[in-house]
C-alpha atoms as a PDB file:
ATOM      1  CA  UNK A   1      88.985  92.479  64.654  1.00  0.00           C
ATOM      2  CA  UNK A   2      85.563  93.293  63.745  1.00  0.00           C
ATOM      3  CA  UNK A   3      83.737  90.768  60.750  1.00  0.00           C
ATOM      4  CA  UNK A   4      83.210  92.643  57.596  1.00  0.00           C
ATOM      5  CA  UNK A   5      79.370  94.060  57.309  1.00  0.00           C
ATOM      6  CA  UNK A   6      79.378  91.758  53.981  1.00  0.00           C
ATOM      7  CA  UNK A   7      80.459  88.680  55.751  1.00  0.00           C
ATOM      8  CA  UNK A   8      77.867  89.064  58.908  1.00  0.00           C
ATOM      9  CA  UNK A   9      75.292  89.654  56.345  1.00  0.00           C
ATOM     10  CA  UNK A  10      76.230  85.831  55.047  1.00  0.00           C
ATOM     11  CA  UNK A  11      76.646  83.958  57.722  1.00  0.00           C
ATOM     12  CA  UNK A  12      73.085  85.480  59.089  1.00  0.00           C
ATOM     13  CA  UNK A  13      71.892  84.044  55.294  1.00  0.00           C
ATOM     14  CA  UNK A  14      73.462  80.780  55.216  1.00  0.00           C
ATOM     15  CA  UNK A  15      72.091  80.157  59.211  1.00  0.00           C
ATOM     16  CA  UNK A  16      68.723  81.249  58.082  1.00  0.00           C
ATOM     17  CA  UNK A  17      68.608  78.551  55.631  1.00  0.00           C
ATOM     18  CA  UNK A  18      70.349  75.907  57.548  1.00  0.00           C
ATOM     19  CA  UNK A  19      67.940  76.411  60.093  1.00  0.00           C
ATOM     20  CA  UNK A  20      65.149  76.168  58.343  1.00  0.00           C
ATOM     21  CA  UNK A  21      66.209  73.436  56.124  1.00  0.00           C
ATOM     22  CA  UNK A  22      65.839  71.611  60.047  1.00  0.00           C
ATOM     23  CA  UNK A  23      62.667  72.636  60.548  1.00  0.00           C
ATOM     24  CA  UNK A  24      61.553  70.097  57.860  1.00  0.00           C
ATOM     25  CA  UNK A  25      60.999  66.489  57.648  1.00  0.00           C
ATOM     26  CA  UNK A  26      64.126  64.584  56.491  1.00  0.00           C
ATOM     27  CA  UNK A  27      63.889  63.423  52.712  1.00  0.00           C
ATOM     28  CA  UNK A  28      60.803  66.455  52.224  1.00  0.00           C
ATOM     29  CA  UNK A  29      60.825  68.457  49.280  1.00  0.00           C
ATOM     30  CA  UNK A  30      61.420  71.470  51.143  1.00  0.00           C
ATOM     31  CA  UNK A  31      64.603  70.364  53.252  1.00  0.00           C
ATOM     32  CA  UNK A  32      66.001  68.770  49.737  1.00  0.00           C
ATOM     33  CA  UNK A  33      65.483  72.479  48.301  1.00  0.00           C
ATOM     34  CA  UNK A  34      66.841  74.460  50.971  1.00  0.00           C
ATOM     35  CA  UNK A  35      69.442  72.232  50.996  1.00  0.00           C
ATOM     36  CA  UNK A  36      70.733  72.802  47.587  1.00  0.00           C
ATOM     37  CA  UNK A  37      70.446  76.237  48.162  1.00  0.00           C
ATOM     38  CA  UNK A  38      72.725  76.296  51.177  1.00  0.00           C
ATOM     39  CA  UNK A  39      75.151  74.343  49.560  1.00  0.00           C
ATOM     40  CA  UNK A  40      75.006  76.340  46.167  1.00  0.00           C
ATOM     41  CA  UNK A  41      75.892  79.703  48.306  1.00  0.00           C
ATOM     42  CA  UNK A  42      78.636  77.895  50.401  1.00  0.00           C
ATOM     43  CA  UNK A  43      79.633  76.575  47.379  1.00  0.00           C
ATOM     44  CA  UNK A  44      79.779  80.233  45.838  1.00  0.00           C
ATOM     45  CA  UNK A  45      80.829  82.410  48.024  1.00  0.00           C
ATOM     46  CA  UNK A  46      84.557  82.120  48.051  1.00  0.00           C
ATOM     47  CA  UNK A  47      84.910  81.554  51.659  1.00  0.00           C
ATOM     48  CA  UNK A  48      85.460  77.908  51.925  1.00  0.00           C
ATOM     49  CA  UNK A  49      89.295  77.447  53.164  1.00  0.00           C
ATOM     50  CA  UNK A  50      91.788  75.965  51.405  1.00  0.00           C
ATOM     51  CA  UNK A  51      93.925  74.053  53.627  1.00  0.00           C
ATOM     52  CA  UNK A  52      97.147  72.635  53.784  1.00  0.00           C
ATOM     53  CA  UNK A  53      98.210  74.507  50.560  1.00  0.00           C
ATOM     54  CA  UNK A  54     102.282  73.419  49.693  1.00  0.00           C
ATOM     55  CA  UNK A  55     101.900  70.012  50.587  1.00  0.00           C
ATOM     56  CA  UNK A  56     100.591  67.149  48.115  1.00  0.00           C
ATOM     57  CA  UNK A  57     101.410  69.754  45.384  1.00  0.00           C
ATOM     58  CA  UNK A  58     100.853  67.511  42.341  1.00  0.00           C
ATOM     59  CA  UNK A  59      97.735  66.108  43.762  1.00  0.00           C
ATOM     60  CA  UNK A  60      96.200  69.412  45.732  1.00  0.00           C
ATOM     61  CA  UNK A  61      93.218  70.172  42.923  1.00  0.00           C
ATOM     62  CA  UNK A  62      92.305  66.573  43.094  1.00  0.00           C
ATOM     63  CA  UNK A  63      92.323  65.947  46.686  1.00  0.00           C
ATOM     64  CA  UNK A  64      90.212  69.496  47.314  1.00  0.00           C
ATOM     65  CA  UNK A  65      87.486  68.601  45.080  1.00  0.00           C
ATOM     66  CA  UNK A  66      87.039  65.229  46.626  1.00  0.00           C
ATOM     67  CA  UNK A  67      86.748  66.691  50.066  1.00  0.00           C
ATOM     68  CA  UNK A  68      84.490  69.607  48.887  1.00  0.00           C
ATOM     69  CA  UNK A  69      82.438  66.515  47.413  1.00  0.00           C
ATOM     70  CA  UNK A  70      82.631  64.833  50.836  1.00  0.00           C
ATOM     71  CA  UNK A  71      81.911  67.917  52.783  1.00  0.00           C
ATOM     72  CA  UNK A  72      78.640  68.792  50.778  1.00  0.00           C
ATOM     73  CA  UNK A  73      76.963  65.060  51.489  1.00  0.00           C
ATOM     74  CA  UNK A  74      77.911  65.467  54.593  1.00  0.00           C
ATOM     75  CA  UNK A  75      75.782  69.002  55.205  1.00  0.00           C
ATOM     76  CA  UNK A  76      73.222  67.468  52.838  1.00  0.00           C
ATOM     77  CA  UNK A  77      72.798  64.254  55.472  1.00  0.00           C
ATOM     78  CA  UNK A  78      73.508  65.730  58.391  1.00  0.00           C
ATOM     79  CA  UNK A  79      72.434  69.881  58.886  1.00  0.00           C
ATOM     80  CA  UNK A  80      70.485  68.693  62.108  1.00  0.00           C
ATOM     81  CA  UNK A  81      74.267  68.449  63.870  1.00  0.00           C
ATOM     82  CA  UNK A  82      74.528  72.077  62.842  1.00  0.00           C
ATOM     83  CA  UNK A  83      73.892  74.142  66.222  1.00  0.00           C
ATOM     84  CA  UNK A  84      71.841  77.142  66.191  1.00  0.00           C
ATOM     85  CA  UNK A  85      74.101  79.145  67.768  1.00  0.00           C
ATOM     86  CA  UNK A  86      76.839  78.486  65.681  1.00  0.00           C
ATOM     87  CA  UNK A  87      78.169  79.872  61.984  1.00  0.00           C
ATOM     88  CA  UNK A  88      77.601  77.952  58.865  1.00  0.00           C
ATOM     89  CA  UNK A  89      80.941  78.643  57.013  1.00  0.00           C
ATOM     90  CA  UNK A  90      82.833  77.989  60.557  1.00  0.00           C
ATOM     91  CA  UNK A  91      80.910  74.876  60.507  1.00  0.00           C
ATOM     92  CA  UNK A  92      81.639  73.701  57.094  1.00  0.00           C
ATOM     93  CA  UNK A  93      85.542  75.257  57.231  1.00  0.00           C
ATOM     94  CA  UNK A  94      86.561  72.967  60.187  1.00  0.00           C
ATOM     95  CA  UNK A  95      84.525  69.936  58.774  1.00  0.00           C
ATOM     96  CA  UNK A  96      86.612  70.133  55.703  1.00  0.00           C
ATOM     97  CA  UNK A  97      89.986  71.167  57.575  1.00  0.00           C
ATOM     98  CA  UNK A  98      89.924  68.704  60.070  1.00  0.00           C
ATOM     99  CA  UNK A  99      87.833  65.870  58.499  1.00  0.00           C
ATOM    100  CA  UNK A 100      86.774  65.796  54.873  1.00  0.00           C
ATOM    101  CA  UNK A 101      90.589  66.859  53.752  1.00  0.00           C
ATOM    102  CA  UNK A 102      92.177  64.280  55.464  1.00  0.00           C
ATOM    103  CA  UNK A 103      89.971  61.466  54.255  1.00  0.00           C
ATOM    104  CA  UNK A 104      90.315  62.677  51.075  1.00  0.00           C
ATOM    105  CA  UNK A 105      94.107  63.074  51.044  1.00  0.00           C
ATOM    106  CA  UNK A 106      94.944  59.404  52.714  1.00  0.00           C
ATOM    107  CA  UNK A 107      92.616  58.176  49.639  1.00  0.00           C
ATOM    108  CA  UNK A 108      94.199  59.244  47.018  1.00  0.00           C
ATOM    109  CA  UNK A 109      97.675  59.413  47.806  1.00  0.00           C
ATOM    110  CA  UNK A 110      97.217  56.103  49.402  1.00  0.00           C
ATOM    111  CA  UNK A 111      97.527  55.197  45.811  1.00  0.00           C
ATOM    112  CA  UNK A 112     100.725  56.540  45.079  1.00  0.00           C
ATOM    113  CA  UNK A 113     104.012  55.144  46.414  1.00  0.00           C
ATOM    114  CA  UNK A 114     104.773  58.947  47.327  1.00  0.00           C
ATOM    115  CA  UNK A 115     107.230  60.057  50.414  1.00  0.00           C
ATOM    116  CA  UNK A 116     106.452  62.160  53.406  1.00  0.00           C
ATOM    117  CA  UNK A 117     102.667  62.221  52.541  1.00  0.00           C
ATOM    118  CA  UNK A 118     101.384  60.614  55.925  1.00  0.00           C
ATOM    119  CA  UNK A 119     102.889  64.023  57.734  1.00  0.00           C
ATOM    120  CA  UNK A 120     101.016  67.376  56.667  1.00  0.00           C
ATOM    121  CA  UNK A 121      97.850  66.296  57.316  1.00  0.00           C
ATOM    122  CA  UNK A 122      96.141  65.184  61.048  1.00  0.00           C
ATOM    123  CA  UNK A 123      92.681  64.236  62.335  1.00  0.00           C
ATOM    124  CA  UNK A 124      91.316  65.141  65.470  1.00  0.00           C
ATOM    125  CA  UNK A 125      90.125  62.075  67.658  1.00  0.00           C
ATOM    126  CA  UNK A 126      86.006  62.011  68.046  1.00  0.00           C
ATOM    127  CA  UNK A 127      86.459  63.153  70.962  1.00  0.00           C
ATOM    128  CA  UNK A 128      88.201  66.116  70.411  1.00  0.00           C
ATOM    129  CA  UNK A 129      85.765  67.149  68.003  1.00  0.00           C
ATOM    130  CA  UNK A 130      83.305  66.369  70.105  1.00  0.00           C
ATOM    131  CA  UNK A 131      85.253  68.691  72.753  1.00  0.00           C
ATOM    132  CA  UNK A 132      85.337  71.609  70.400  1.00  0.00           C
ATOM    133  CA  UNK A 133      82.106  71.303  68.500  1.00  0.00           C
ATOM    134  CA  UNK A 134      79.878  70.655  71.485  1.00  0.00           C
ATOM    135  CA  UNK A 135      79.320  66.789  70.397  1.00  0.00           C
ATOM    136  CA  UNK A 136      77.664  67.846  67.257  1.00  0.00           C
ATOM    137  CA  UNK A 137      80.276  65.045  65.784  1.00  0.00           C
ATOM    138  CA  UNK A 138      79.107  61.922  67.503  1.00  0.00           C
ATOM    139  CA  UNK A 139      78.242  60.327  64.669  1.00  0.00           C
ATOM    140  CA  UNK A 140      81.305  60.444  62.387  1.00  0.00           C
ATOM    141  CA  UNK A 141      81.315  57.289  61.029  1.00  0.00           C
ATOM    142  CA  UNK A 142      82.253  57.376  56.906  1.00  0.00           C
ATOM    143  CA  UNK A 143      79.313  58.733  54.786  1.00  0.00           C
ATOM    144  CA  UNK A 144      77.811  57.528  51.876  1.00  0.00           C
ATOM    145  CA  UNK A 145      75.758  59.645  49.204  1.00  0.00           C
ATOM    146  CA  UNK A 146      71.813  59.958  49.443  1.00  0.00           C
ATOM    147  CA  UNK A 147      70.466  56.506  48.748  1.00  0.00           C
ATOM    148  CA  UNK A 148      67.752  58.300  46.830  1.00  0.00           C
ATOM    149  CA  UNK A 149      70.144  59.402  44.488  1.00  0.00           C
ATOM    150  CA  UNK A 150      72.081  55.958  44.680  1.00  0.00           C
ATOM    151  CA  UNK A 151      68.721  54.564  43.635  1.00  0.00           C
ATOM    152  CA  UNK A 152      67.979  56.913  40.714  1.00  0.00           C
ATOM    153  CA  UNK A 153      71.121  56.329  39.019  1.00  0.00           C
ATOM    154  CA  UNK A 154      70.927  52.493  39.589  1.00  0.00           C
ATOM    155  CA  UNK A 155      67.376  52.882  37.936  1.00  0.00           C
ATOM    156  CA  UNK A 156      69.215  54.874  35.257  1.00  0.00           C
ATOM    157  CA  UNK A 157      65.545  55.538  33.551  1.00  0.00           C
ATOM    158  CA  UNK A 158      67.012  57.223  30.373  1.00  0.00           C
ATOM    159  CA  UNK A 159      70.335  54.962  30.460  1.00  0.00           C
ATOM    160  CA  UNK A 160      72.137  57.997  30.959  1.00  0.00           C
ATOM    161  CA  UNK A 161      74.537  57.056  33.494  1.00  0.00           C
ATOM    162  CA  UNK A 162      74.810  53.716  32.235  1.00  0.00           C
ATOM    163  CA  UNK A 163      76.306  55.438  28.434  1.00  0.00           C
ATOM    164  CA  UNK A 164      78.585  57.944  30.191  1.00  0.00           C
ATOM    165  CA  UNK A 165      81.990  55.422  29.945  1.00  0.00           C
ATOM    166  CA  UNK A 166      85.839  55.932  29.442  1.00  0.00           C
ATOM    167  CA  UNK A 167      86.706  55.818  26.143  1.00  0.00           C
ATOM    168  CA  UNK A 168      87.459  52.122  24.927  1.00  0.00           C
ATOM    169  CA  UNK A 169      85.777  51.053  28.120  1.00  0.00           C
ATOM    170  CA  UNK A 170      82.207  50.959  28.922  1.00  0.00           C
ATOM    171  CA  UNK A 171      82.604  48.327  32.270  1.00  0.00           C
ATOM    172  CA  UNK A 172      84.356  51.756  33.737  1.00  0.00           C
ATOM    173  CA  UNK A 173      80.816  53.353  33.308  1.00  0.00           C
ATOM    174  CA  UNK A 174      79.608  56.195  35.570  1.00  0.00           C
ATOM    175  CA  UNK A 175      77.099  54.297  36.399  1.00  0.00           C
ATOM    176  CA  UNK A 176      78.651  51.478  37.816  1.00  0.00           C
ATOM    177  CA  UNK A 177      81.429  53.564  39.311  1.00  0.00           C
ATOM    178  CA  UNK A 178      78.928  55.673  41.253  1.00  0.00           C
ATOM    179  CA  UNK A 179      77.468  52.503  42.847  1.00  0.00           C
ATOM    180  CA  UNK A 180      80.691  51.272  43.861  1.00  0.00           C
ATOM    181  CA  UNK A 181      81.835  54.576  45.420  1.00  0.00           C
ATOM    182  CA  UNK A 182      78.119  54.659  47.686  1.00  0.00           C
ATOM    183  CA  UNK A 183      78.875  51.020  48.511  1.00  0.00           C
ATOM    184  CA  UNK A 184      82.198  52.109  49.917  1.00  0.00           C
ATOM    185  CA  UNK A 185      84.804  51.147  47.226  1.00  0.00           C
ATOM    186  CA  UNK A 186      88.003  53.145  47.325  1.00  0.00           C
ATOM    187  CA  UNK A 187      89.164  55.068  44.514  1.00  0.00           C
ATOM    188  CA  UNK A 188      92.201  52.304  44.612  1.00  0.00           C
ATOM    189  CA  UNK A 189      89.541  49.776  44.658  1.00  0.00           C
ATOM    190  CA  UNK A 190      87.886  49.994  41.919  1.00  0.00           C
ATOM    191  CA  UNK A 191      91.197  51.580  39.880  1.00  0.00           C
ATOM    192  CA  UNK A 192      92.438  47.978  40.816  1.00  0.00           C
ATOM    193  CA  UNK A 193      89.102  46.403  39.779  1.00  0.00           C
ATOM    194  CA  UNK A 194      89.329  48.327  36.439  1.00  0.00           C
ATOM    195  CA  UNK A 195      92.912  48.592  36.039  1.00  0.00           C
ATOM    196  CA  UNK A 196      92.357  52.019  35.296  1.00  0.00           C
ATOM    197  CA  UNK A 197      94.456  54.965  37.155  1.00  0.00           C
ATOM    198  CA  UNK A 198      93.016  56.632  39.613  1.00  0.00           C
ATOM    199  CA  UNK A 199      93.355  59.850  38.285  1.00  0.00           C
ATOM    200  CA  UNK A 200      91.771  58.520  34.827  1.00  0.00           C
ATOM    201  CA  UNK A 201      88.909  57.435  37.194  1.00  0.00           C
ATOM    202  CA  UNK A 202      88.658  60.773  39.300  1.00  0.00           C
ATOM    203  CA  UNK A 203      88.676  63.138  36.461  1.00  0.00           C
ATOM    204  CA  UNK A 204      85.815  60.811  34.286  1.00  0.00           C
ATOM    205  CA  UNK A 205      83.355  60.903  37.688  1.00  0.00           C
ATOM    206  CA  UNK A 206      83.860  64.723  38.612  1.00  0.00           C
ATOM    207  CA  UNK A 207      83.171  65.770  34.874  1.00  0.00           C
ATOM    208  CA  UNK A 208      80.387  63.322  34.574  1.00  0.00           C
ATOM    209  CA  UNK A 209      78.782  64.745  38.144  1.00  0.00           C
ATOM    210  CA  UNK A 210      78.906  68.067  36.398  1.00  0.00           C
ATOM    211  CA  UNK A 211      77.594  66.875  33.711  1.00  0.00           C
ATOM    212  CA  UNK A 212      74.543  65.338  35.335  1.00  0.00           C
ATOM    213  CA  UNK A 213      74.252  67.961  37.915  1.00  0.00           C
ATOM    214  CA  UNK A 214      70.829  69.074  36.152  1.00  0.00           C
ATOM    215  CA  UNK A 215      69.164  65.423  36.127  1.00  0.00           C
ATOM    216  CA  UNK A 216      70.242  65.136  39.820  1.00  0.00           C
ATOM    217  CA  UNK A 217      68.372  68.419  40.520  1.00  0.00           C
ATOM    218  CA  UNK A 218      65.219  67.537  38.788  1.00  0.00           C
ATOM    219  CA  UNK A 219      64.458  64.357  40.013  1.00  0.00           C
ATOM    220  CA  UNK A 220      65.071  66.261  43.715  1.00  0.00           C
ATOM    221  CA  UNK A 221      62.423  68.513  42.295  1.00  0.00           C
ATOM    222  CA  UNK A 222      59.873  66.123  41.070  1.00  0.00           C
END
């Protein structure tokens, strides 16, 4: 089957940028740009998969957002593993199919006492992504975010992030959530820590990185 016209004409976009988001030194103003960019159109143009729809019913919305979450750091740290000769959204769809969904999903159901949840969902060994990928996966060892960002928020300059709380709880601030979750805290970690649920914590972080998606893009600007 031939690919749409539309669809060639946005993978040949999104490769453009991804390639020349390479082409610049890592943590330049120019990769950080192109960057966003790329992710803003992978982000927007519907094609992302969705996979493993049917299982984890209840939890489905809150597992794909974490792995969408996971997948952009990931192509925000690590677009020099993206081969030239390769597409962007074929890239990015079996990252988060095969990686970044299954993370996501033994996180947060891990949390639950829920049957028949360690089936629907396998990993490929390194190996056999490095196999099928042509060893643009060597290094998949868990990511954190950006410490530039980590550092910004732990500066908190207007004591934005530091505010931003659950109700009747400021200890279970954004803030101090965000810096656990870089450090590598699980999502039952710090519910534990908190004694919070975990979907009380999940919800609070996603609409707070909404929330401060502009502050995140202008100190990448400045």
């Amino acid at each position: 089957m031939n690919t749409p016209l539309w669809d060639c004409m946005l993978d040949a976009e999104l490769k453009k940028i991804a390639l020349e988001a390479q082409r610049h030194p890592a943590k330049s103003l120019q990769r950080r740009q192109l960057l966003n960019l790329l992710i803003h159109k992978i982000q927007k143009s519907g094609k992302l998969c969705r996979p493993h729809q049917g299982h984890f019913v209840h939890f489905y919305p809150e597992i794909y957002t974490e792995a969408c979450h996971r997948l952009c750091i990931y192509i925000g740290q690590k677009i020099d593993t993206f081969k030239a000769d390769g597409e962007v959204l074929k890239w990015a769809n079996f990252l988060l199919k095969k990686r970044f969904f299954w993370e996501a999903s033994k996180e947060i159901t891990s949390y639950y006492d829920i049957p028949g949840t360690d089936s629907p969902v396998s990993r490929l060994s390194t190996e056999e992504l490095d196999i099928e990928f042509d060893r643009q996966m060597q290094n998949c060892d868990r990511l954190l975010p950006s410490q530039e960002l980590v550092q910004f928020i732990q500066e908190d300059p207007d004591g934005k992030f530091s505010s931003a709380h659950i109700k009747h709880c400021p200890e279970a601030n954004f803030q101090s959530i965000y810096i656990q979750r870089s450090e590598g805290y699980t999502w039952q970690d710090i519910s534990q820590n908190l004694e919070i649920p975990h979907s009380t914590l999940s919800s609070f972080f996603q609409k707070c990185i909404k929330k401060f998606q502009p502050d995140f893009q202008q100190y990448f600007a400045d």
